[in-house]
N, C-alpha and C. Protein backbone atom coordinates (compact mmCIF):
# COMPACT_ATOMS: atom_id res chain seq x y z
N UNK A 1 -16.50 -38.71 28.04
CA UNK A 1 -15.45 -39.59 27.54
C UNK A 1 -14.28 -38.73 27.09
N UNK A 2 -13.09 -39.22 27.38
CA UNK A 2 -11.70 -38.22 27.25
C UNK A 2 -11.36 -38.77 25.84
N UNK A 3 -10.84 -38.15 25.25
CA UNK A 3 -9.96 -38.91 23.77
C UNK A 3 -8.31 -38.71 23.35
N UNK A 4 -7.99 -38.50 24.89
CA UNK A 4 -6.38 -38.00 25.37
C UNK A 4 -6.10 -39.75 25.55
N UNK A 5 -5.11 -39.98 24.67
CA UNK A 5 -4.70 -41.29 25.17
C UNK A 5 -3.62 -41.52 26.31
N UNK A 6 -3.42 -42.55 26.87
CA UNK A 6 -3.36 -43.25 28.04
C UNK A 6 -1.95 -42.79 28.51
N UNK A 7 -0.82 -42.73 27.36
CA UNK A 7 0.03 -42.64 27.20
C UNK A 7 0.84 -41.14 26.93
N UNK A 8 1.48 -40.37 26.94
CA UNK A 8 2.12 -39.39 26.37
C UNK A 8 3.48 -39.32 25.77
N UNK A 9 4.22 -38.56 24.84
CA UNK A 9 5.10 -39.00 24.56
C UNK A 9 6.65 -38.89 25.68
N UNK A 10 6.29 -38.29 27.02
CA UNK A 10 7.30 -37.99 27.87
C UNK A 10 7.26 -39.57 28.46
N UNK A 11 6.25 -40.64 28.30
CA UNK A 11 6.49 -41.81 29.03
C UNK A 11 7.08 -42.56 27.78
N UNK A 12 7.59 -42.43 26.41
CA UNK A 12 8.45 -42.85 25.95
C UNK A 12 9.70 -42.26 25.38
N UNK A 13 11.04 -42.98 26.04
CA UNK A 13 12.51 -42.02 25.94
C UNK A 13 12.41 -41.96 24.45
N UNK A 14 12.24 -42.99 23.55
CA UNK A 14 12.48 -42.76 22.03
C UNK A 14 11.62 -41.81 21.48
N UNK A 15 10.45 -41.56 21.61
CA UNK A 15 9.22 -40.73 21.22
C UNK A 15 9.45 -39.42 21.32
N UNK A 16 10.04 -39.25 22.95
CA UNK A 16 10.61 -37.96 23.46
C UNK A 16 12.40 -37.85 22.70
N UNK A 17 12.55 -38.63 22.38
CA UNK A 17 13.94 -37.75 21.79
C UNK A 17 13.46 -37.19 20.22
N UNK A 18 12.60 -38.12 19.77
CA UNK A 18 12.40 -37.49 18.14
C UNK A 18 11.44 -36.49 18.46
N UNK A 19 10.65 -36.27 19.42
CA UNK A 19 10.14 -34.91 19.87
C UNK A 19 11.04 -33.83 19.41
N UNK A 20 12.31 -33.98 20.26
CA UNK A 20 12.94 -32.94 21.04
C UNK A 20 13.99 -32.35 19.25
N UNK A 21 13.86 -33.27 19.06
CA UNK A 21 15.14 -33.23 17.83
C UNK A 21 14.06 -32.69 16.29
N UNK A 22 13.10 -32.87 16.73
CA UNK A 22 12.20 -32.04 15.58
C UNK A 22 12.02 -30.32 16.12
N UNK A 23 11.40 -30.58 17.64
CA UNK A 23 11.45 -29.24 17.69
C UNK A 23 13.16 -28.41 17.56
N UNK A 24 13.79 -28.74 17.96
CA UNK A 24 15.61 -28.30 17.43
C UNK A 24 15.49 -27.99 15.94
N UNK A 25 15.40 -28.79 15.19
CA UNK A 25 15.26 -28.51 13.83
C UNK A 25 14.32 -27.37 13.62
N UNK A 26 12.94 -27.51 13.73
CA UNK A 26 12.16 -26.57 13.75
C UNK A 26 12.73 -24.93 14.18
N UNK A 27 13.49 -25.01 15.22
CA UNK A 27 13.91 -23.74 15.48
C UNK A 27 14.84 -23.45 15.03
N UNK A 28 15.61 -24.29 14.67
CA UNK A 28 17.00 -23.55 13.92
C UNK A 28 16.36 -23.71 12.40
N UNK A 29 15.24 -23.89 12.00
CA UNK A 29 14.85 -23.17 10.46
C UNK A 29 14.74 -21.70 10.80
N UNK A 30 13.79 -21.44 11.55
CA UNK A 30 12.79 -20.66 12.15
C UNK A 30 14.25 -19.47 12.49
N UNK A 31 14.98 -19.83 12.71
CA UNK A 31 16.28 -18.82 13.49
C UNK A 31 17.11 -18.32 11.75
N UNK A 32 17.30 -19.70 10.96
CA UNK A 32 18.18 -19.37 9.99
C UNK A 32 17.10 -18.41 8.51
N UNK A 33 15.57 -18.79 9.06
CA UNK A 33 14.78 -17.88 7.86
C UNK A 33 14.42 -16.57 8.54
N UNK A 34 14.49 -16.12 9.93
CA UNK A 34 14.82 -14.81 10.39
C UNK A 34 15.87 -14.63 10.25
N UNK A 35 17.05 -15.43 10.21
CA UNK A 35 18.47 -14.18 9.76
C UNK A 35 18.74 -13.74 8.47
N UNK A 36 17.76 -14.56 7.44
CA UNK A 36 17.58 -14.33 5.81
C UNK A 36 16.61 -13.10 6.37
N UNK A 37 15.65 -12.97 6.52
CA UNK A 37 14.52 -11.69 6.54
C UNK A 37 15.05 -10.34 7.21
N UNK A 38 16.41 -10.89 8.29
CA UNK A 38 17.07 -9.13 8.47
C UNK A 38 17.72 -8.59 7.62
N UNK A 39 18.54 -9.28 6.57
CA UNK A 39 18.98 -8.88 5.15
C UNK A 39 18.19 -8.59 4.56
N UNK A 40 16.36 -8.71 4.39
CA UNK A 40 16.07 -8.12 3.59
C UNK A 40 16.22 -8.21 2.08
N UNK A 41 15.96 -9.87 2.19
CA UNK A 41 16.53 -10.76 0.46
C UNK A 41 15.44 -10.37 -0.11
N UNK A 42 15.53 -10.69 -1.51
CA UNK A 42 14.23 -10.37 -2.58
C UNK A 42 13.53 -12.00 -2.03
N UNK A 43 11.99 -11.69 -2.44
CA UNK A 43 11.55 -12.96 -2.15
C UNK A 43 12.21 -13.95 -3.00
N UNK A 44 12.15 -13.93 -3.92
CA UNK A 44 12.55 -15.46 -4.79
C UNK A 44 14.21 -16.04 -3.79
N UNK A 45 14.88 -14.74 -4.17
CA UNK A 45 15.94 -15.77 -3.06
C UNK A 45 15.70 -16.46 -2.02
N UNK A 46 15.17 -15.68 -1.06
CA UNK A 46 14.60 -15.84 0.25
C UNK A 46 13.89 -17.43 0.18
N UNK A 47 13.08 -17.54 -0.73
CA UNK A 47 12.22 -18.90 -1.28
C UNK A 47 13.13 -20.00 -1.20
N UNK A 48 13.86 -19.39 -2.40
CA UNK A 48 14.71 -20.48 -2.84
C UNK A 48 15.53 -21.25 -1.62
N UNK A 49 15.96 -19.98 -0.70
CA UNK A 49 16.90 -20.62 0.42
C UNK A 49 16.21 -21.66 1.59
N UNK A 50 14.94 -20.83 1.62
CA UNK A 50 13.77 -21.75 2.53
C UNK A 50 14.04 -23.34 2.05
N UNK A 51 13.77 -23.33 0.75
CA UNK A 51 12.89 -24.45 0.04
C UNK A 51 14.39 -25.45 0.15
N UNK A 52 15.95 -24.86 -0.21
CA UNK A 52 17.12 -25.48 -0.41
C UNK A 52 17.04 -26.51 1.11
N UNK A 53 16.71 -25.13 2.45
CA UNK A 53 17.34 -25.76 3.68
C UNK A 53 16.37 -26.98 3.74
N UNK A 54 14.81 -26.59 3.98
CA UNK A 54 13.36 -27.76 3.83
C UNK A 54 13.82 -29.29 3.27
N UNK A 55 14.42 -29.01 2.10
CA UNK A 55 15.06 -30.19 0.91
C UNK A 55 16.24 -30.57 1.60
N UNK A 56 17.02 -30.18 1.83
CA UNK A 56 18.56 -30.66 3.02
C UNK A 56 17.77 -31.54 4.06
N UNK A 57 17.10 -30.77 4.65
CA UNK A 57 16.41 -31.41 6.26
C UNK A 57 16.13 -32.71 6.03
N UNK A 58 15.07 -32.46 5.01
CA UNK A 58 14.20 -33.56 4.37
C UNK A 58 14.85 -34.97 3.96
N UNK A 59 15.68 -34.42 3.88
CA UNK A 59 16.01 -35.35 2.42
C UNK A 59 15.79 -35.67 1.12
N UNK A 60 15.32 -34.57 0.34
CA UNK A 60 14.32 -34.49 -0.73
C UNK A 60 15.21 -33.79 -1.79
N UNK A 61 14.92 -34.56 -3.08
CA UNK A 61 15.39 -33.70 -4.03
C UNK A 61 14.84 -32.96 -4.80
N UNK A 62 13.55 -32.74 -4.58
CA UNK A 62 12.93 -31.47 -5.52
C UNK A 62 11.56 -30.78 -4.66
N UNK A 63 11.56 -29.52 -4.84
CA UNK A 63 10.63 -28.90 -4.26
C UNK A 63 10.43 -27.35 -4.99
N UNK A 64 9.06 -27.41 -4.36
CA UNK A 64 8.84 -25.64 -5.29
C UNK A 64 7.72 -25.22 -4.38
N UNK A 65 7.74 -23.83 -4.83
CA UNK A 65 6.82 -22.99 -4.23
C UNK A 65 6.49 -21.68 -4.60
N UNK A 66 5.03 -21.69 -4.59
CA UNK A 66 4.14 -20.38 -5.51
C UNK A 66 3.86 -19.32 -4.44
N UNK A 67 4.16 -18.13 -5.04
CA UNK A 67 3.58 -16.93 -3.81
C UNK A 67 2.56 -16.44 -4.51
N UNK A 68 1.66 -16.04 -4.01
CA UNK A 68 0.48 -15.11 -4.37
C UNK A 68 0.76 -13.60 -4.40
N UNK A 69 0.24 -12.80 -5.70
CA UNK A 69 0.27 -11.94 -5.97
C UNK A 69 -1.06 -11.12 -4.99
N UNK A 70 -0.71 -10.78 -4.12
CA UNK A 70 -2.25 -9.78 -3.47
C UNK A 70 -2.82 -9.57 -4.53
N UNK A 71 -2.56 -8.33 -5.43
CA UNK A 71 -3.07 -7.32 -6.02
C UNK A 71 -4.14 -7.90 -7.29
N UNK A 72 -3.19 -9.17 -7.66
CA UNK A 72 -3.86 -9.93 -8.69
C UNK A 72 -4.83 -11.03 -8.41
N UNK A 73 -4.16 -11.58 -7.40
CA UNK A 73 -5.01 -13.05 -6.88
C UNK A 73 -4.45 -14.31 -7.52
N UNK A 74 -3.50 -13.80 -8.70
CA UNK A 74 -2.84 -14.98 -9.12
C UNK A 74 -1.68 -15.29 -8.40
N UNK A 75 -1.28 -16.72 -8.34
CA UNK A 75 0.05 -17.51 -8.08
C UNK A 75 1.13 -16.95 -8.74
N UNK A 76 2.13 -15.75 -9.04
CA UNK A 76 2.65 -15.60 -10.66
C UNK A 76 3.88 -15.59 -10.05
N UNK A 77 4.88 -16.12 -8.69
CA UNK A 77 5.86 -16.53 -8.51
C UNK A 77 6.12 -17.87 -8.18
N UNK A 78 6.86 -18.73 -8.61
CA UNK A 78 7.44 -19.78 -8.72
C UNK A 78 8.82 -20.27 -8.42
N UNK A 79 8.93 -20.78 -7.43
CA UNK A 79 10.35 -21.04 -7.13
C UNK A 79 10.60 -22.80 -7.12
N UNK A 80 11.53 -22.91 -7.98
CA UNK A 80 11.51 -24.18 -8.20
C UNK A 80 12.93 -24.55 -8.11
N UNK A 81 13.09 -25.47 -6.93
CA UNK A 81 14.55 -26.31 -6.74
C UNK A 81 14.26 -28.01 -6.96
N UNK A 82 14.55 -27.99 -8.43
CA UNK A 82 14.81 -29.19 -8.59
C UNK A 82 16.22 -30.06 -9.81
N UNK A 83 16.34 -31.38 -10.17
CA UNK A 83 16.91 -31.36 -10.73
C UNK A 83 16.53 -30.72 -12.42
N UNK A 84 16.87 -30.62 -13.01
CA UNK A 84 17.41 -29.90 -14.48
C UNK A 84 15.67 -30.82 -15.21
N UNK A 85 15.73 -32.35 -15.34
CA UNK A 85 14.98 -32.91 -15.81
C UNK A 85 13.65 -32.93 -15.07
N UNK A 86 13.47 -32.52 -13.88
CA UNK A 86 12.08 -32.48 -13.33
C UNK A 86 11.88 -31.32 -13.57
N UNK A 87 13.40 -30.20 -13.48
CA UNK A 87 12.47 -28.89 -13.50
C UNK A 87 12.00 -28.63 -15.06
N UNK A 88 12.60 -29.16 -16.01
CA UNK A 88 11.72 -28.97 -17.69
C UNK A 88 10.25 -30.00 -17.16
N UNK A 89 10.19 -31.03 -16.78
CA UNK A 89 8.77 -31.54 -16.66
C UNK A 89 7.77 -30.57 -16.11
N UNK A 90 8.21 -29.88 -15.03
CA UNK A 90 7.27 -29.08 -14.22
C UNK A 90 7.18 -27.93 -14.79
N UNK A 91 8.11 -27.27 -16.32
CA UNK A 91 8.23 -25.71 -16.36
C UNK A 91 7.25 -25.98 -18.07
N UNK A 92 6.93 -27.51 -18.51
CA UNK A 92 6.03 -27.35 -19.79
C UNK A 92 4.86 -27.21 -19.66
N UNK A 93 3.73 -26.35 -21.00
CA UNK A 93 3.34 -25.99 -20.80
C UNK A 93 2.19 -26.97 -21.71
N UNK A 94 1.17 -27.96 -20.96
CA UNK A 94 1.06 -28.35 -20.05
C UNK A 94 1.77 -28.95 -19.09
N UNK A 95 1.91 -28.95 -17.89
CA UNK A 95 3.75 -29.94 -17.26
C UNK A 95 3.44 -31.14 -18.01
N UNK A 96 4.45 -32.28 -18.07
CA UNK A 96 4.60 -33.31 -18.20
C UNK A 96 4.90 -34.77 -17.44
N UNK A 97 4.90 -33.87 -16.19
CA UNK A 97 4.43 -34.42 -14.92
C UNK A 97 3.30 -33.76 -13.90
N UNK A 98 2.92 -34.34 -13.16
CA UNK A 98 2.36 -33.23 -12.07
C UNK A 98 2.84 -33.27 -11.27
N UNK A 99 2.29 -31.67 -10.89
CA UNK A 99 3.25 -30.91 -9.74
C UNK A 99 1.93 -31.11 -8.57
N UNK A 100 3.17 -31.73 -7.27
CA UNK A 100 2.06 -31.53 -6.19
C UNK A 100 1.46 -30.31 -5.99
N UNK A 101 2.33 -28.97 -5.88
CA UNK A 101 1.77 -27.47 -6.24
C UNK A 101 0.17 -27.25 -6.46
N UNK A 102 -0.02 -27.86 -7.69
CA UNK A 102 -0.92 -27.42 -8.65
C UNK A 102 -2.49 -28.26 -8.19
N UNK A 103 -2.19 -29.56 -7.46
CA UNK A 103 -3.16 -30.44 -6.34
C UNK A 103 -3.19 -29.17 -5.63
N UNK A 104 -2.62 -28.76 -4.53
CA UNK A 104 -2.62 -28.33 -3.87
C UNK A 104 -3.59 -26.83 -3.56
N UNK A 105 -3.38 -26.40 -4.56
CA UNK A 105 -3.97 -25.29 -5.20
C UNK A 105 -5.62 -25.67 -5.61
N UNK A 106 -5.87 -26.41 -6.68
CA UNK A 106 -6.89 -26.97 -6.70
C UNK A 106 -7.92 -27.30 -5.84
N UNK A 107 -7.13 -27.94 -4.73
CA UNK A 107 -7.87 -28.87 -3.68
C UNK A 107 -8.24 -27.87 -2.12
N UNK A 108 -7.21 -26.66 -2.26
CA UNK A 108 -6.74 -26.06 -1.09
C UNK A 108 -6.93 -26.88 0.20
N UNK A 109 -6.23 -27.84 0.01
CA UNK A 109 -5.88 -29.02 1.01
C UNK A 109 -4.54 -29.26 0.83
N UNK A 110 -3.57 -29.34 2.04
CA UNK A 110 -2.40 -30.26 1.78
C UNK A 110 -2.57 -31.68 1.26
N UNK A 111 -1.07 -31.95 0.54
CA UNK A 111 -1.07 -33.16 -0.11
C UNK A 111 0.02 -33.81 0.59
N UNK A 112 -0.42 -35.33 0.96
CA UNK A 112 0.67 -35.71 2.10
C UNK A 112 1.00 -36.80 0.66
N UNK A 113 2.56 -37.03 1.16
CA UNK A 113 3.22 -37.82 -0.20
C UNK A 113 3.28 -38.89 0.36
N UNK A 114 2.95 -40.18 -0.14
CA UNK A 114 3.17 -41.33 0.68
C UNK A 114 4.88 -41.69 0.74
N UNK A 115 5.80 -41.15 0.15
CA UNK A 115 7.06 -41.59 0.58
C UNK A 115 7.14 -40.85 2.10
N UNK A 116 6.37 -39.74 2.05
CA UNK A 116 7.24 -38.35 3.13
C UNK A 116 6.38 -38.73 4.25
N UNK A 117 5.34 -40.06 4.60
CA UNK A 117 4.58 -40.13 5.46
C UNK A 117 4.74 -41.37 6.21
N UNK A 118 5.04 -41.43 7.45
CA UNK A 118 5.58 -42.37 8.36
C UNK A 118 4.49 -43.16 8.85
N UNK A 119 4.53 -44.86 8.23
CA UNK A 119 3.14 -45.40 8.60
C UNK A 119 3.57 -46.31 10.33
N UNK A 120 2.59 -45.69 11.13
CA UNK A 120 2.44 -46.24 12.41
C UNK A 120 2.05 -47.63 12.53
């Protein structure tokens, strides 16, 4: 029994254009975070710029992201683009919201957001 359905997305024009226009996007990240890495930015910038363009694309107004320390094994960088009032929720100590981050970490599973998820 096959479990390839019947259909592909080249037999639909709409399917195949949001194909085509994700992979475009996809590569012009992919092009604009290699021309950040031939400069040779410190990571946190480098982050920050990732996470700015991700949030533009998106449409999203807040996002963050933890790098791992090899040496330690801890998370101990944090880059956080958000507004002023989410970023004090997310920077107390316990937060005062939760951070998808910190699921994430926990669960070592992605966390799909039900706004950011397109129901078929």
């Amino acid at each position: 029994m096959n479990n390839v359905p019947d259909t592909t997305v080249a037999d639909d024009p709409d399917q195949l254009r949001l194909a085509n226009r994700r992979l475009v996007w996809e590569q012009t990240l992919i092009n604009e975070v290699g021309n950040d890495l031939r400069h040779l930015q410190e990571p946190e910038h480098l982050i920050a710029r990732v996470l700015n363009r991700l949030m533009k694309r998106l449409g999203v107004e807040s996002s963050a992201a933890r790098l791992l320390n090899p040496e330690s094994g801890v998370y101990d960088l944090c880059v956080v683009s958000a507004p002023e009032d989410v970023r004090r929720a997310w920077d107390a100590v316990p937060p005062l919201a939760p951070r998808p981050s910190d699921r994430v970490l926990a669960m070592r599973a992605p966390v799909a957001l039900s706004s950011m998820v397109r129901s078929e």
